[in-house]
PDB file of N, CA and C in Angstrom:
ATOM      1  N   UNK A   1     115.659 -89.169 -78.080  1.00  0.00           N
ATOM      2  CA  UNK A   1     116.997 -88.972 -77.575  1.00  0.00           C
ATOM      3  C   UNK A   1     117.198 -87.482 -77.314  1.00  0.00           C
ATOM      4  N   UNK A   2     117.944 -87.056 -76.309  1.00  0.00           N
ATOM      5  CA  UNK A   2     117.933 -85.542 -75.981  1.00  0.00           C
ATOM      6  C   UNK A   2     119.234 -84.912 -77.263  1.00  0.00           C
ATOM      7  N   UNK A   3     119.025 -83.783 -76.812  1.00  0.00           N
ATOM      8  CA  UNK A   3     120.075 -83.056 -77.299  1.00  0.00           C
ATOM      9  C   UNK A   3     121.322 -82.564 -76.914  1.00  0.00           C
ATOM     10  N   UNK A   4     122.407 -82.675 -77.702  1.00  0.00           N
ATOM     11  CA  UNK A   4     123.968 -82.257 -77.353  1.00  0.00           C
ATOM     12  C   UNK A   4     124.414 -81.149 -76.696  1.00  0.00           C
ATOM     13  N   UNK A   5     125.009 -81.330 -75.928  1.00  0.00           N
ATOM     14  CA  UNK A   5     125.491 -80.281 -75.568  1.00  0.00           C
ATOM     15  C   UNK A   5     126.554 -78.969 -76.186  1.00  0.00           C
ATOM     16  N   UNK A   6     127.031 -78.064 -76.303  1.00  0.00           N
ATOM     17  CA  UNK A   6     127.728 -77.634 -77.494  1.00  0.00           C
ATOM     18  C   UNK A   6     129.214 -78.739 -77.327  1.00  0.00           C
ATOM     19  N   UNK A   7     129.495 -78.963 -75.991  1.00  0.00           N
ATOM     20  CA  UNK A   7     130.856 -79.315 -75.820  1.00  0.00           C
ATOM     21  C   UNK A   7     130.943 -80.670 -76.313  1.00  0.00           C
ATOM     22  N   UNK A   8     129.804 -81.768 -75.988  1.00  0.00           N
ATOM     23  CA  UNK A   8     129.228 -83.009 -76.601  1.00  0.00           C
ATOM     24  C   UNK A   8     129.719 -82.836 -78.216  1.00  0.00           C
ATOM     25  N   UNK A   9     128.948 -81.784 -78.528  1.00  0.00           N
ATOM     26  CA  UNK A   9     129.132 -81.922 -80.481  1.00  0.00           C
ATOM     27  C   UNK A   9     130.405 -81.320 -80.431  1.00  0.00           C
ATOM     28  N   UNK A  10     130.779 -80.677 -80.257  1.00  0.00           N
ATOM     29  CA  UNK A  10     132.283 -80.677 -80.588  1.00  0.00           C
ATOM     30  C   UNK A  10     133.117 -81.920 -80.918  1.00  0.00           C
ATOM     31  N   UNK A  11     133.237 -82.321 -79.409  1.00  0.00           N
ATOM     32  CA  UNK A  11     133.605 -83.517 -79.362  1.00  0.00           C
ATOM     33  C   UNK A  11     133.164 -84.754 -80.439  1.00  0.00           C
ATOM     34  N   UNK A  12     131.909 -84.564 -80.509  1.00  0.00           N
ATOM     35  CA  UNK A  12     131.777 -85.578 -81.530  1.00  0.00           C
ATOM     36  C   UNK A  12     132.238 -84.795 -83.021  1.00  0.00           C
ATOM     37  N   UNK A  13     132.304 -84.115 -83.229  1.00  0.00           N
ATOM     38  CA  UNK A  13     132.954 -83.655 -84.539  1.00  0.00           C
ATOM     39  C   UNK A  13     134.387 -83.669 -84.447  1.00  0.00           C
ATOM     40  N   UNK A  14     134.982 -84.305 -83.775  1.00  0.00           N
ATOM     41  CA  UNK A  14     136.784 -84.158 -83.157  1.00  0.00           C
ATOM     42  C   UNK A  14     136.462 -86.054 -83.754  1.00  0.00           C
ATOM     43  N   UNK A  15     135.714 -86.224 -83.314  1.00  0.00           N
ATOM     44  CA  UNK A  15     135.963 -87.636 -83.017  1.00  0.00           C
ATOM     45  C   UNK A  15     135.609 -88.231 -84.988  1.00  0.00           C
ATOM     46  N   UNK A  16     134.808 -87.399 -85.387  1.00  0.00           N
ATOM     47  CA  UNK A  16     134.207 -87.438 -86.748  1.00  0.00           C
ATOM     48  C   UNK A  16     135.546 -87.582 -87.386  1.00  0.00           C
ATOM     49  N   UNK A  17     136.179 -86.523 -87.409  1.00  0.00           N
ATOM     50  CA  UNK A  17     137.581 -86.027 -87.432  1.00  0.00           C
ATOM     51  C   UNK A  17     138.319 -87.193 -87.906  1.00  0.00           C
ATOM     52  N   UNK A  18     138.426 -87.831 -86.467  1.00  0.00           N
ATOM     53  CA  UNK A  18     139.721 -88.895 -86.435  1.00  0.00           C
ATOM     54  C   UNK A  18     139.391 -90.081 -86.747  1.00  0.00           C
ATOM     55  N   UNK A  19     137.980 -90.508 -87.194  1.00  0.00           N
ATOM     56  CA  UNK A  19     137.750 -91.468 -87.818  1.00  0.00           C
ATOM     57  C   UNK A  19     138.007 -91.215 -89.628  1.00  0.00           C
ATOM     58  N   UNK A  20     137.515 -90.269 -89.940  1.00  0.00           N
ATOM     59  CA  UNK A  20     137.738 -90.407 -91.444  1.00  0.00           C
ATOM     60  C   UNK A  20     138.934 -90.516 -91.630  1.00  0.00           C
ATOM     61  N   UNK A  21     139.902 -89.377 -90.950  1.00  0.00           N
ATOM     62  CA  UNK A  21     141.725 -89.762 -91.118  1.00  0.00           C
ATOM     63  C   UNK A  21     141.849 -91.381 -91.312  1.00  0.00           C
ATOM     64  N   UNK A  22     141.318 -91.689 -90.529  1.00  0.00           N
ATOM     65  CA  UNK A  22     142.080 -93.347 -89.759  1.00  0.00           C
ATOM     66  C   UNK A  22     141.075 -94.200 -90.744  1.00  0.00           C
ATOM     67  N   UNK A  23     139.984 -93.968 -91.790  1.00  0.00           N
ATOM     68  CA  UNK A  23     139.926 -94.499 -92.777  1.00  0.00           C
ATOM     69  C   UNK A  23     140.824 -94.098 -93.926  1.00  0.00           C
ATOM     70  N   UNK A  24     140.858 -93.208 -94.114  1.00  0.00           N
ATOM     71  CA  UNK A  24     141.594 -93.031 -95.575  1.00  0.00           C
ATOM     72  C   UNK A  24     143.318 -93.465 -94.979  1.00  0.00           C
ATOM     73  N   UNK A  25     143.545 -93.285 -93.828  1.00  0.00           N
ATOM     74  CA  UNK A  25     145.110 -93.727 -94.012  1.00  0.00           C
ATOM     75  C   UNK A  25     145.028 -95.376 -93.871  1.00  0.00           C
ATOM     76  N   UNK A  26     143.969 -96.112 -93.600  1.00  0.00           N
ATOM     77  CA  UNK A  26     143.785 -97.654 -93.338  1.00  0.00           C
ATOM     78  C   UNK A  26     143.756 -97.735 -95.144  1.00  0.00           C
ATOM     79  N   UNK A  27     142.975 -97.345 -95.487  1.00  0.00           N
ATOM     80  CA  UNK A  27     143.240 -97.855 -96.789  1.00  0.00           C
ATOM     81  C   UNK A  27     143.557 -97.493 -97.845  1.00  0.00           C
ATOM     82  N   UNK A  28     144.801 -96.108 -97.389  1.00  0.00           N
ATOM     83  CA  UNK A  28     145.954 -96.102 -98.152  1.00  0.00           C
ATOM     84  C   UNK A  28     146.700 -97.014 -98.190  1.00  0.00           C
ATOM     85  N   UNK A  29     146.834 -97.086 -97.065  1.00  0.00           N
ATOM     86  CA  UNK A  29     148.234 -98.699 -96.352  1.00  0.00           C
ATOM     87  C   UNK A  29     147.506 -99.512 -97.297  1.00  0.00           C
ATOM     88  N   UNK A  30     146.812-100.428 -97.011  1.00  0.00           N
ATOM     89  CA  UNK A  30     145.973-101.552 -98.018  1.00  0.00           C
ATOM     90  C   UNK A  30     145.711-101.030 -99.168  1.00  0.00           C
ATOM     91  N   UNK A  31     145.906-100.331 -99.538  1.00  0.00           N
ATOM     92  CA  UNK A  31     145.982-100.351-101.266  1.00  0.00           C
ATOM     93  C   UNK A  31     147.930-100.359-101.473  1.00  0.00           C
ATOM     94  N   UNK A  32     148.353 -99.917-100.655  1.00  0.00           N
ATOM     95  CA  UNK A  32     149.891 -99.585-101.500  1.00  0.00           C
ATOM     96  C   UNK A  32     150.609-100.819-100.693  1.00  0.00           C
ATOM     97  N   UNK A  33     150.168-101.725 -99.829  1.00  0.00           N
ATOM     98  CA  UNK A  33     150.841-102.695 -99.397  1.00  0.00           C
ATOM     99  C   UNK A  33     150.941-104.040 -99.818  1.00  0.00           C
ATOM    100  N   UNK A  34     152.112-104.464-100.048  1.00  0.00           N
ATOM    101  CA  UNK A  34     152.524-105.860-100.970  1.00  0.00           C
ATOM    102  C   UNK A  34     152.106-107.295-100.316  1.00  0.00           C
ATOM    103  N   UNK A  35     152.341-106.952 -99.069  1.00  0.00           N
ATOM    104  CA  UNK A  35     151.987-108.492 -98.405  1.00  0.00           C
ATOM    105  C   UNK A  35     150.362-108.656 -97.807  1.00  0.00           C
ATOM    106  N   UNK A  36     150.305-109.646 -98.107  1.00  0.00           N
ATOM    107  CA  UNK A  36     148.578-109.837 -98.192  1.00  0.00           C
ATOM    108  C   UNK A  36     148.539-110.127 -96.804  1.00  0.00           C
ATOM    109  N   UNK A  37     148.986-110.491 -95.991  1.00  0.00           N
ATOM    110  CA  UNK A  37     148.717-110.477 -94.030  1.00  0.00           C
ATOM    111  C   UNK A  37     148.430-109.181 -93.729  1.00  0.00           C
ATOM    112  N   UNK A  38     149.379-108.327 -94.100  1.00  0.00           N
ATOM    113  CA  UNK A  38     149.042-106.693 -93.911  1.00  0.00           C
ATOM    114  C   UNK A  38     148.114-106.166 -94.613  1.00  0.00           C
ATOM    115  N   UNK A  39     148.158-106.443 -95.431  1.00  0.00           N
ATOM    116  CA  UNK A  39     147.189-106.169 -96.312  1.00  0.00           C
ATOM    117  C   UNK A  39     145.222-105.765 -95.833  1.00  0.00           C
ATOM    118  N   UNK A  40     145.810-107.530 -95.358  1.00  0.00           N
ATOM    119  CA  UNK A  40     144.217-107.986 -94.870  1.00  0.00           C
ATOM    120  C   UNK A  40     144.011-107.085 -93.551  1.00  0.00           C
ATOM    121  N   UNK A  41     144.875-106.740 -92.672  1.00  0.00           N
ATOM    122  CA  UNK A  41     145.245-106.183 -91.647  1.00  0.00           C
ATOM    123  C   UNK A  41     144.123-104.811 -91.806  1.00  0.00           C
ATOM    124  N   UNK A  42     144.745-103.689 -92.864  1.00  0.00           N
ATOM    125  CA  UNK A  42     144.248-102.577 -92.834  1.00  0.00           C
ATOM    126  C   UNK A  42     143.155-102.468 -93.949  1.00  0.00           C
ATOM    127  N   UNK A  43     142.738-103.981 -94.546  1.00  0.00           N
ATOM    128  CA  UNK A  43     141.377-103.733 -95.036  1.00  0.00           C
ATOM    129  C   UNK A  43     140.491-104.181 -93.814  1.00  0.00           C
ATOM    130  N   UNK A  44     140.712-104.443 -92.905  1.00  0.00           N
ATOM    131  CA  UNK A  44     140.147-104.903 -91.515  1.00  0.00           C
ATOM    132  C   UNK A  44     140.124-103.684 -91.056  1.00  0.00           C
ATOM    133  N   UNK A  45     140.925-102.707 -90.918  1.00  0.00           N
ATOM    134  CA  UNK A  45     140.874-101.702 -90.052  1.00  0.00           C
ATOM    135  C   UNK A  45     139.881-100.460 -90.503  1.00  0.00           C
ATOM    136  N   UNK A  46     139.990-100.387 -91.976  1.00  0.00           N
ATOM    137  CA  UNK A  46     139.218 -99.531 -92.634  1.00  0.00           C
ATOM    138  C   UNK A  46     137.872 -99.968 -92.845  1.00  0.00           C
ATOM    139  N   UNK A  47     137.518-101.437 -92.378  1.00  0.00           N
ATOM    140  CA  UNK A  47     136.333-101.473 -92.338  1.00  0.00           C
ATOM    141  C   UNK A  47     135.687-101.505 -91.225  1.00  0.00           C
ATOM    142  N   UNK A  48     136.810-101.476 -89.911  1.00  0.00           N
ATOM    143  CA  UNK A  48     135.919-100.886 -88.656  1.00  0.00           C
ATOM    144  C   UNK A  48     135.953 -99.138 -88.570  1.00  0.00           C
ATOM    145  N   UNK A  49     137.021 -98.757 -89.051  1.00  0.00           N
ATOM    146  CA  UNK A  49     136.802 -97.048 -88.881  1.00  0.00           C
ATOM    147  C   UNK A  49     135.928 -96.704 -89.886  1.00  0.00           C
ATOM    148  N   UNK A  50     135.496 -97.130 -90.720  1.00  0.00           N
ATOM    149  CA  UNK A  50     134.074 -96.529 -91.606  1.00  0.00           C
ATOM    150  C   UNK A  50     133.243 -97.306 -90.742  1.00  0.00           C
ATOM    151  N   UNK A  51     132.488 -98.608 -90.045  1.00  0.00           N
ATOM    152  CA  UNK A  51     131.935 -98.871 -89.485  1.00  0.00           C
ATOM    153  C   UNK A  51     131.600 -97.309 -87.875  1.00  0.00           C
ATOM    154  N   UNK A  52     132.864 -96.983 -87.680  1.00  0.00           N
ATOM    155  CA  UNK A  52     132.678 -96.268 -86.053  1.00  0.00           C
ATOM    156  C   UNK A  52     132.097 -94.696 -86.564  1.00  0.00           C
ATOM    157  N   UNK A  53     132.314 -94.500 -88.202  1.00  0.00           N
ATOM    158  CA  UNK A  53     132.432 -93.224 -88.826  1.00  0.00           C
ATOM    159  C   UNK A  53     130.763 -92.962 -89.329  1.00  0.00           C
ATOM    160  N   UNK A  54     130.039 -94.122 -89.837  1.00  0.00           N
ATOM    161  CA  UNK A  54     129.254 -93.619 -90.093  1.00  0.00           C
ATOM    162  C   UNK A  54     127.640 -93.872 -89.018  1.00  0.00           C
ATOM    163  N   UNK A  55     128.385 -95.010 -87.384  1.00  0.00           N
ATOM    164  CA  UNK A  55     127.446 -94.679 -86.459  1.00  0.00           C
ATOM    165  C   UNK A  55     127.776 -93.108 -85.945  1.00  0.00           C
ATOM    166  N   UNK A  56     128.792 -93.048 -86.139  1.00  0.00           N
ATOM    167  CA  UNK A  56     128.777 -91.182 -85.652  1.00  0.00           C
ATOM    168  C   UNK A  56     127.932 -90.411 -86.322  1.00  0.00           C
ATOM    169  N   UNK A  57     127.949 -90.682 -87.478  1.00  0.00           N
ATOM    170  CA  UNK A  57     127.006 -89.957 -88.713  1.00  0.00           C
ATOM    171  C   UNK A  57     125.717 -89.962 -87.915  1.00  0.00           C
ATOM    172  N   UNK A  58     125.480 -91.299 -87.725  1.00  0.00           N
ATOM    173  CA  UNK A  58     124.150 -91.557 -87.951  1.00  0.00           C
ATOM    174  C   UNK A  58     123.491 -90.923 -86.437  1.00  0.00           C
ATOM    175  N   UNK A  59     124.522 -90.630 -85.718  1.00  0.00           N
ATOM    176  CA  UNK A  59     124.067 -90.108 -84.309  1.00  0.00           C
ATOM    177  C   UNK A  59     124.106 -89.136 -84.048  1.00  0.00           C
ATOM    178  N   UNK A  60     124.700 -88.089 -85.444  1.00  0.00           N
ATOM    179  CA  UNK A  60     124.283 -86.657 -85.426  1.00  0.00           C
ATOM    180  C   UNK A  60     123.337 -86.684 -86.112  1.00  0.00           C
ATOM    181  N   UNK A  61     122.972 -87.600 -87.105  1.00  0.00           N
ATOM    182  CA  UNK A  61     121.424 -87.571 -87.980  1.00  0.00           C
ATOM    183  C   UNK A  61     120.509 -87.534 -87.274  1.00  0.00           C
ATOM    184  N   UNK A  62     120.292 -88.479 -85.795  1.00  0.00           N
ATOM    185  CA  UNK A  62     119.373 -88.685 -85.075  1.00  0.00           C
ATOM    186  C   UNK A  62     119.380 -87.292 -83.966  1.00  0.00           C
ATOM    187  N   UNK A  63     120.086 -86.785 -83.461  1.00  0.00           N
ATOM    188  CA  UNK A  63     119.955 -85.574 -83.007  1.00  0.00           C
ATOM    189  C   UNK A  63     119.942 -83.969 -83.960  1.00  0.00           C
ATOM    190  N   UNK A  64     119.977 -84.493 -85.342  1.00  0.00           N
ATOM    191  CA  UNK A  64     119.882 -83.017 -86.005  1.00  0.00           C
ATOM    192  C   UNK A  64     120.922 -82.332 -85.782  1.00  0.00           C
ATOM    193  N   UNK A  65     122.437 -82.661 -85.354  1.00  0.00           N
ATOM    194  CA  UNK A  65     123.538 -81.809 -84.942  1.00  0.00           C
ATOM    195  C   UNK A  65     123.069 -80.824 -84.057  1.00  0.00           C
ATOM    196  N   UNK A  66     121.982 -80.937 -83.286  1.00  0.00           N
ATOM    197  CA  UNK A  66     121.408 -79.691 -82.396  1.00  0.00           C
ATOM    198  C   UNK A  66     122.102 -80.025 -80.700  1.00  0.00           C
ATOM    199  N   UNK A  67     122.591 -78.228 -80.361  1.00  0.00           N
ATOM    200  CA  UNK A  67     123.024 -78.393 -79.324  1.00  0.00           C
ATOM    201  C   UNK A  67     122.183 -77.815 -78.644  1.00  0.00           C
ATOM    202  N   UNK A  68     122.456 -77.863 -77.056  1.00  0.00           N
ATOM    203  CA  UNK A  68     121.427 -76.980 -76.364  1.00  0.00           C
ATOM    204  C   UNK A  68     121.930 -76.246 -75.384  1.00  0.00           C
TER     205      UNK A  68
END
């Protein structure tokens, strides 16, 4: 796979960013929420934003965070 561009990794570190937010606030909500529909809601959500969070990971692992 080639290497990032600087503006590429940025971007993907923006995007790194707004996935971890959007886990920890998914399952803040689902831990402090009473009704189990919602509930289920943002344990659903926090398990696709750690799902989108750690192919990001894994796609700066595979490029070494190297830009060019």
């Amino acid at each position: 796979m080639e290497q990032l561009t600087q503006m590429e990794l940025l971007q993907l570190e923006e995007l790194l960013g707004a996935e971890e937010l959007a886990v920890k606030k998914s399952r803040f909500y689902a831990e402090n929420c009473r009704d189990a529909e919602i509930k289920k809601f943002f344990q659903e959500s926090t398990r696709v934003h750690q799902g989108h969070l750690e192919g990001l990971i894994e796609q700066m692992r595979s490029l070494n965070g190297k830009a060019h």
